[in-house]
C-alpha atoms as a PDB file:
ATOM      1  CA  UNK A   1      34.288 190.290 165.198  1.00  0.00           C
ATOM      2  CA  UNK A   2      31.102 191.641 166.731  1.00  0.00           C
ATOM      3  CA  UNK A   3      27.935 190.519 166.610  1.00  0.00           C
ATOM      4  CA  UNK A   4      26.716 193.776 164.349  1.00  0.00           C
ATOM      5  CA  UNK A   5      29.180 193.189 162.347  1.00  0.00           C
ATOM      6  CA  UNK A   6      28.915 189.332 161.875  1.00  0.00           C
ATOM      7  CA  UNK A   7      25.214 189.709 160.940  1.00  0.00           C
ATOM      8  CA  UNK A   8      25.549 192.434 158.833  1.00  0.00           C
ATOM      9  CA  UNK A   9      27.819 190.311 156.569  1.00  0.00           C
ATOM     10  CA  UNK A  10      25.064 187.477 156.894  1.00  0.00           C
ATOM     11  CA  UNK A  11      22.544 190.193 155.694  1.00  0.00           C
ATOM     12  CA  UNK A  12      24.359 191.125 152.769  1.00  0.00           C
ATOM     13  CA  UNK A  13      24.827 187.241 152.218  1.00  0.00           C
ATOM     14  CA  UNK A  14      21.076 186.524 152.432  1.00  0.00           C
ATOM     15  CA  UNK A  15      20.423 189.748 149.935  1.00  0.00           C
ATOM     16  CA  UNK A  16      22.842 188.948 147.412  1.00  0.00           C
ATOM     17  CA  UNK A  17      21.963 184.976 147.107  1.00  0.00           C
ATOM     18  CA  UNK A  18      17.725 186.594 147.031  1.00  0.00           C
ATOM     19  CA  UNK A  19      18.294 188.963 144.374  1.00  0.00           C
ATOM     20  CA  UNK A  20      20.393 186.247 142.174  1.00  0.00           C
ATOM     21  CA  UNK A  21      17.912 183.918 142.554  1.00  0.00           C
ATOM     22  CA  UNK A  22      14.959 186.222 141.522  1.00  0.00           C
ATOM     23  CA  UNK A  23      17.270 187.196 138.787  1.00  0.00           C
ATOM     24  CA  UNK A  24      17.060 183.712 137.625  1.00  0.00           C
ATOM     25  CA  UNK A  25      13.341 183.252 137.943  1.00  0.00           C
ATOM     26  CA  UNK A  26      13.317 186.092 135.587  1.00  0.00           C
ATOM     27  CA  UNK A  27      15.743 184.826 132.932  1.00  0.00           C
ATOM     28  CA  UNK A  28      13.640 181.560 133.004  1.00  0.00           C
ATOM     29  CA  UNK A  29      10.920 183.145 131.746  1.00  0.00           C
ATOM     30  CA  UNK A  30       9.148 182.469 134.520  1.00  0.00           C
ATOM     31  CA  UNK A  31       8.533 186.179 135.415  1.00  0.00           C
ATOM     32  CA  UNK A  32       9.083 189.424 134.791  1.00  0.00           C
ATOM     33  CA  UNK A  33      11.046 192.144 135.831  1.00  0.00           C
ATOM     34  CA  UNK A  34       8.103 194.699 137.048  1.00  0.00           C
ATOM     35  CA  UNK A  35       7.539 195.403 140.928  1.00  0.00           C
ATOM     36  CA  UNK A  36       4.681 193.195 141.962  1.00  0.00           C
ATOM     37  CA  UNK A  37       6.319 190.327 140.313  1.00  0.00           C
ATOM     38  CA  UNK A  38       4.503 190.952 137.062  1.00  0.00           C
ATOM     39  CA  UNK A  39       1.044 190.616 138.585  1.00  0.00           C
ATOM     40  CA  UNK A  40      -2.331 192.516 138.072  1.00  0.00           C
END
Protein backbone atom coordinates (compact mmCIF):
# COMPACT_ATOMS: atom_id res chain seq x y z
CA UNK A 1 0.00 0.00 0.00
CA UNK A 2 1.12 3.62 -0.05
CA UNK A 3 1.94 5.71 2.45
CA UNK A 4 -1.40 8.07 1.76
CA UNK A 5 -3.19 5.39 1.84
CA UNK A 6 -1.78 3.58 4.98
CA UNK A 7 -2.30 6.78 7.04
CA UNK A 8 -5.45 7.57 5.87
CA UNK A 9 -6.74 4.23 7.28
CA UNK A 10 -4.78 5.17 10.60
CA UNK A 11 -6.77 8.52 10.48
CA UNK A 12 -10.00 7.02 10.22
CA UNK A 13 -8.73 4.57 13.05
CA UNK A 14 -7.73 7.42 15.39
CA UNK A 15 -11.34 9.24 14.55
CA UNK A 16 -13.48 6.41 15.04
CA UNK A 17 -11.78 5.09 18.51
CA UNK A 18 -12.06 9.50 19.55
CA UNK A 19 -15.57 9.83 18.77
CA UNK A 20 -16.49 6.35 20.67
CA UNK A 21 -14.76 7.32 23.45
CA UNK A 22 -16.36 10.85 23.78
CA UNK A 23 -19.50 8.98 23.15
CA UNK A 24 -18.87 7.22 26.31
CA UNK A 25 -17.90 10.18 28.41
CA UNK A 26 -21.28 11.30 27.45
CA UNK A 27 -23.33 8.21 28.34
CA UNK A 28 -21.47 8.34 31.75
CA UNK A 29 -22.96 11.27 32.58
CA UNK A 30 -19.99 12.84 32.71
CA UNK A 31 -20.86 15.38 29.92
CA UNK A 32 -22.99 16.47 27.58
CA UNK A 33 -23.60 16.34 24.12
CA UNK A 34 -23.35 20.32 23.23
CA UNK A 35 -20.21 21.73 21.22
CA UNK A 36 -17.91 23.18 23.81
CA UNK A 37 -18.22 20.09 25.80
CA UNK A 38 -21.13 21.47 27.78
CA UNK A 39 -19.20 24.46 29.10
CA UNK A 40 -20.10 28.21 29.70
Amino acid sequence: MKLKALLRIKLLEIFSLTKKVRKEIIEAGQDTEKPGFGRK
